[in-house]
Protein backbone atom coordinates (compact mmCIF):
# COMPACT_ATOMS: atom_id res chain seq x y z
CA UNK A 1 0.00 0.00 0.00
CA UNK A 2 1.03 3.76 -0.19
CA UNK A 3 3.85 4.38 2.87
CA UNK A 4 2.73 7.09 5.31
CA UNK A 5 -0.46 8.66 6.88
CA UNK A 6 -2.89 11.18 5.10
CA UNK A 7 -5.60 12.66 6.27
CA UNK A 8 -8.89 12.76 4.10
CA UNK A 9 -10.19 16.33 3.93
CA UNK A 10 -13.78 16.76 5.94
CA UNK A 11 -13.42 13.23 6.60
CA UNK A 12 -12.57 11.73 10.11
CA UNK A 13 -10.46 8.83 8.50
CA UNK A 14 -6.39 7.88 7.95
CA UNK A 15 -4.54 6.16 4.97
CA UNK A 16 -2.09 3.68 6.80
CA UNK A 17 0.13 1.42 4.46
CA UNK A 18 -0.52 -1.79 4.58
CA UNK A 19 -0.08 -5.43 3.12
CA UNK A 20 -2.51 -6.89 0.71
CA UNK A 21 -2.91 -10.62 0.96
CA UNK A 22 -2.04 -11.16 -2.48
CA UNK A 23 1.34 -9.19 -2.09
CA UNK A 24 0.79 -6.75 -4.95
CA UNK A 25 1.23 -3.36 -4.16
CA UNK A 26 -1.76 -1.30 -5.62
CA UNK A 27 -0.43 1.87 -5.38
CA UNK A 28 2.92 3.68 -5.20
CA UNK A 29 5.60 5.70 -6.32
CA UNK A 30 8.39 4.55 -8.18
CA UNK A 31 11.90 6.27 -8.81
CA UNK A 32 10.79 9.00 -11.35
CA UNK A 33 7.91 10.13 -8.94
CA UNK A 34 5.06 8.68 -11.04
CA UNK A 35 2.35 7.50 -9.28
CA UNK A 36 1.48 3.65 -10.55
CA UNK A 37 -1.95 2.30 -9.50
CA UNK A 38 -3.04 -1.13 -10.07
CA UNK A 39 -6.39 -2.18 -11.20
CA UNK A 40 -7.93 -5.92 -12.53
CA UNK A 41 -4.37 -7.31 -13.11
CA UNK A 42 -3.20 -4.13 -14.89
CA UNK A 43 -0.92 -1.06 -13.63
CA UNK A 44 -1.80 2.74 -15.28
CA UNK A 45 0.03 6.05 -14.59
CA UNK A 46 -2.08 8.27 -13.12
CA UNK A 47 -2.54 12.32 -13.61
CA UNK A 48 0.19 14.91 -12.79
CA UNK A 49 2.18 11.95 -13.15
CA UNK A 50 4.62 13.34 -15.99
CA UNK A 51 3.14 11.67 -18.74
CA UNK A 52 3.06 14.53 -20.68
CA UNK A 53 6.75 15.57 -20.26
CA UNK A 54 8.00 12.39 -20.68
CA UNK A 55 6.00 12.10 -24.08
CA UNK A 56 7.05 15.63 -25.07
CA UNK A 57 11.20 14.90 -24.73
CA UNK A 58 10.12 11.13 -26.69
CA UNK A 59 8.98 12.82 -29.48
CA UNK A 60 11.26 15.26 -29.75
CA UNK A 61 14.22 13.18 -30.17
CA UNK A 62 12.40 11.29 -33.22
CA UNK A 63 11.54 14.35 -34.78
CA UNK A 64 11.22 11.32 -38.22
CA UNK A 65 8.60 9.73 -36.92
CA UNK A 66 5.14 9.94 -37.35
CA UNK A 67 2.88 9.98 -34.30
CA UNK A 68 -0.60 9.60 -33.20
CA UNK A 69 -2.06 10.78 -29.88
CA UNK A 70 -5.55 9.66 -28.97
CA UNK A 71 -7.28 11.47 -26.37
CA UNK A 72 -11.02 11.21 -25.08
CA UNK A 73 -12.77 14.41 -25.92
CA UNK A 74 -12.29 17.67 -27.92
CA UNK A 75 -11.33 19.79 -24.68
CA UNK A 76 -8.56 17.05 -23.63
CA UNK A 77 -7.25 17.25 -27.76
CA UNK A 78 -7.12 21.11 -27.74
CA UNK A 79 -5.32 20.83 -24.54
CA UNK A 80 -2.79 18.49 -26.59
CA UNK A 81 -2.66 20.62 -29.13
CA UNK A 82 -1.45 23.37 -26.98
CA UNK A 83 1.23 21.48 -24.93
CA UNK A 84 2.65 19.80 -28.16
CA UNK A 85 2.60 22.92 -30.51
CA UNK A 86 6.25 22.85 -31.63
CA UNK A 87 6.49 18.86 -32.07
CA UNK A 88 5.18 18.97 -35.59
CA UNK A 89 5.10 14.87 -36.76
CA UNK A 90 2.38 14.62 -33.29
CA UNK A 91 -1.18 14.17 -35.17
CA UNK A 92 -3.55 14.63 -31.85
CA UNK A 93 -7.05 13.46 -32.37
CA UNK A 94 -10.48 12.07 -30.68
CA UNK A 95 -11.51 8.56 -31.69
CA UNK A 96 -14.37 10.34 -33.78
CA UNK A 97 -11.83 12.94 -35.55
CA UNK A 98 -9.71 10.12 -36.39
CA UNK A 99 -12.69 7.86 -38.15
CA UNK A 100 -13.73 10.80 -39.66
CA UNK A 101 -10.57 11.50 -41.40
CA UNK A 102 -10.78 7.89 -42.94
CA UNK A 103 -14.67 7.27 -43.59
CA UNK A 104 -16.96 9.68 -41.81
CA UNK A 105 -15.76 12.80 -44.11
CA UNK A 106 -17.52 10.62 -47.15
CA UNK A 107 -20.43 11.63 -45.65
CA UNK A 108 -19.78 15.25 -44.08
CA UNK A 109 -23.23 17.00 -45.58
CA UNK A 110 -25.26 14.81 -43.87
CA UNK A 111 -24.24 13.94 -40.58
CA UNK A 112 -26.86 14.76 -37.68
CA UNK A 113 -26.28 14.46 -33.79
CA UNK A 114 -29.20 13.12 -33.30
CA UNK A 115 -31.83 11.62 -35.51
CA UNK A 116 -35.48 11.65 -34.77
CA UNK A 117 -38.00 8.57 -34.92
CA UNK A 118 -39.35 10.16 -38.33
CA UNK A 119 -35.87 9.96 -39.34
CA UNK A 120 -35.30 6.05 -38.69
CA UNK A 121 -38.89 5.56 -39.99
CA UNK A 122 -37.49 6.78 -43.27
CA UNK A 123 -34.44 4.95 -43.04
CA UNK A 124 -36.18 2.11 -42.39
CA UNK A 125 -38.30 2.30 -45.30
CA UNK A 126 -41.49 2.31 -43.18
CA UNK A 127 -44.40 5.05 -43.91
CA UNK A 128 -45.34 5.22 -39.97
CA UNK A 129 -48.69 5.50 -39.41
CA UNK A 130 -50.16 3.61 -36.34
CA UNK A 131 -48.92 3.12 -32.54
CA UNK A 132 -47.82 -0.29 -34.05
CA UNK A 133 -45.56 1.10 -36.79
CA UNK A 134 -44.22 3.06 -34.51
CA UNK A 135 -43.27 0.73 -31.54
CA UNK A 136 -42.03 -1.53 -34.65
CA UNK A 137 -39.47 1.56 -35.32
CA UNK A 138 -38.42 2.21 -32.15
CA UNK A 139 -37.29 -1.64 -31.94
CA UNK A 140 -35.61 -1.44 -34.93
CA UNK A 141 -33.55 1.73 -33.30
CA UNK A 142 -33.19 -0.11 -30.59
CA UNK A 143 -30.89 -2.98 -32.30
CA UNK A 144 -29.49 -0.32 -34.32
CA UNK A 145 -28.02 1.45 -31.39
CA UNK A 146 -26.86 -2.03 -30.05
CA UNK A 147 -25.04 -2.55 -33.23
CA UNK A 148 -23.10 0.72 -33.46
CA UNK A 149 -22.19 -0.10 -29.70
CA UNK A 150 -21.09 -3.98 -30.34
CA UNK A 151 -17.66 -5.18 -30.93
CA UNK A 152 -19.40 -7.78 -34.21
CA UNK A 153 -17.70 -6.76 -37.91
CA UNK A 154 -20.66 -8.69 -39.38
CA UNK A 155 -24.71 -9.12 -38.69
CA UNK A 156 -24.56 -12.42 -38.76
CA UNK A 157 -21.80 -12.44 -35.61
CA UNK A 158 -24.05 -9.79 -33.93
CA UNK A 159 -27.06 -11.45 -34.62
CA UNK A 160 -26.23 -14.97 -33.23
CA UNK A 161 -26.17 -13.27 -29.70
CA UNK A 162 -28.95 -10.43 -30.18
CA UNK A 163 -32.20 -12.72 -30.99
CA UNK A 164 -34.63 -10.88 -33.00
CA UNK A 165 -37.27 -11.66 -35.70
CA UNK A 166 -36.20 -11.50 -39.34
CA UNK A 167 -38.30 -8.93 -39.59
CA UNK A 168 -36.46 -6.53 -37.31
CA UNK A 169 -33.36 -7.85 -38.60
CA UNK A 170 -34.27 -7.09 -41.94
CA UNK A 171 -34.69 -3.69 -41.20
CA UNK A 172 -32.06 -2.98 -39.29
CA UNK A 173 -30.02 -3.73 -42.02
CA UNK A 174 -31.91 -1.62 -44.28
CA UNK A 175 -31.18 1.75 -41.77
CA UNK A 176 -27.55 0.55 -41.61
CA UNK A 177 -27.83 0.10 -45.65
CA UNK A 178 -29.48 3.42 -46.75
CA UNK A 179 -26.97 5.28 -44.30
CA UNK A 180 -24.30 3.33 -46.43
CA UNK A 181 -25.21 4.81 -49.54
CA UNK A 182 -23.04 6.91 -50.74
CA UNK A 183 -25.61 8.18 -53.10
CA UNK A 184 -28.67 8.41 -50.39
CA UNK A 185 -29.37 11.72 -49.19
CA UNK A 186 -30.57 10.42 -45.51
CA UNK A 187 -28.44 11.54 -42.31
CA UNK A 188 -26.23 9.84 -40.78
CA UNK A 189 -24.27 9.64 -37.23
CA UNK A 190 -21.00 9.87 -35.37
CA UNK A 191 -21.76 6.77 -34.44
CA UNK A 192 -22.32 5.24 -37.86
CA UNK A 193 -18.81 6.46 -39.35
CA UNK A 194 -17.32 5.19 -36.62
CA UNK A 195 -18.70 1.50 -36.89
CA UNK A 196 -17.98 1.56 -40.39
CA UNK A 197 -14.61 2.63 -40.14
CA UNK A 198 -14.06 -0.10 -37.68
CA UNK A 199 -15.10 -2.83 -39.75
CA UNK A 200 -12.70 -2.55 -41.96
CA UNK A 201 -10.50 -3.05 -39.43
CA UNK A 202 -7.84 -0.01 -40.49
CA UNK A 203 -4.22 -0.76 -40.36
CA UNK A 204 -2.81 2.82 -39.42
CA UNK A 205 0.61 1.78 -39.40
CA UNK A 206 0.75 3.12 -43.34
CA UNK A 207 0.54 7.03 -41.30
CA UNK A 208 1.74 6.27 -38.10
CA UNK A 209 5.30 5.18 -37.03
């Protein structure tokens, strides 16, 4: 455990080191002053740790190479940006930037944030007219959203696991196939890019060192 005594701020409690059975040790400091935490069999650096300024003095002694820095959200990117602004062969990007730069900008006049249930009854190819087209709709969405989310390259993968009738798999493939279309003016999502830059399973060591 972490040497010393601490107290916890409005808290009537003390960090004491101790022994864990297993005889890991789940957090402490090593030579260089990082902080190293343990969690489900795996160690991470934590924050303030020197990440950063280790990273910064790597790159700059391979000024050759080609790097890629994915962070987590646009504020953490421009904060990358910022901090790496004279190490020119650093690309810094969000997941979504970077699957946009390879498929989603195919499709950059119709992407949408959100899409309504009108929009996925059009994408589905339904004309929605009673509570029961609807609810059928909203199911369809529903195995939509679970197949942006899921790790399967194909439908039949995904679909071995996610029982449905052939019905509702038939249309989900019909939202995920008129999104697809190149030539179809309906919207599209973030999320959609993303899964489709995926399955093609991108080897990015042709940009990246």
């Amino acid at each position: 455990g972490f040497g010393g005594q601490y107290k916890i701020k409005n808290k009537n409690k003390v960090i004491t080191e101790f022994v864990p059975a297993d005889g890991y040790k789940y957090c402490f400091k090593v030579p260089s002053s990082m902080l190293i935490l343990r969690r489900n069999g795996n160690i991470f650096i934590t924050g303030n740790s020197g990440k950063s300024h280790t990273l910064y003095h790597y790159l700059k002694k391979r000024p050759f190479q080609k790097k890629l820095y994915i962070v987590f959200n646009v504020t953490m990117a421009n904060e990358a940006k910022e901090k790496f602004s004279d190490i020119p062969n650093l690309d810094v990007r969000t997941n979504f930037s970077l699957a946009f730069k390879y498929e989603g900008f195919k499709y950059k006049d119709r992407i949408k944030n959100n899409l309504s249930i009108y929009d996925y009854c059009k994408l589905a190819n339904v004309f929605a007219k009673t509570p029961e087209d609807f609810e059928y709709v909203e199911t369809l969405k529903y195995f939509y959203d679970l197949w942006l989310a899921s790790e399967k390259l194909t439908f039949d993968d995904f679909f071995k696991e996610e029982k449905c009738s052939v019905y509702t798999r038939r249309g989900v493939e019909t939202i995920w196939n008129n999104m697809k279309d190149l030539k179809s003016k309906h919207p599209v999502t973030h999320q959609f890019y993303m899964k489709s830059w995926g399955m093609r399973q991108p080897d990015l060591s042709k940009d990246y060192d």
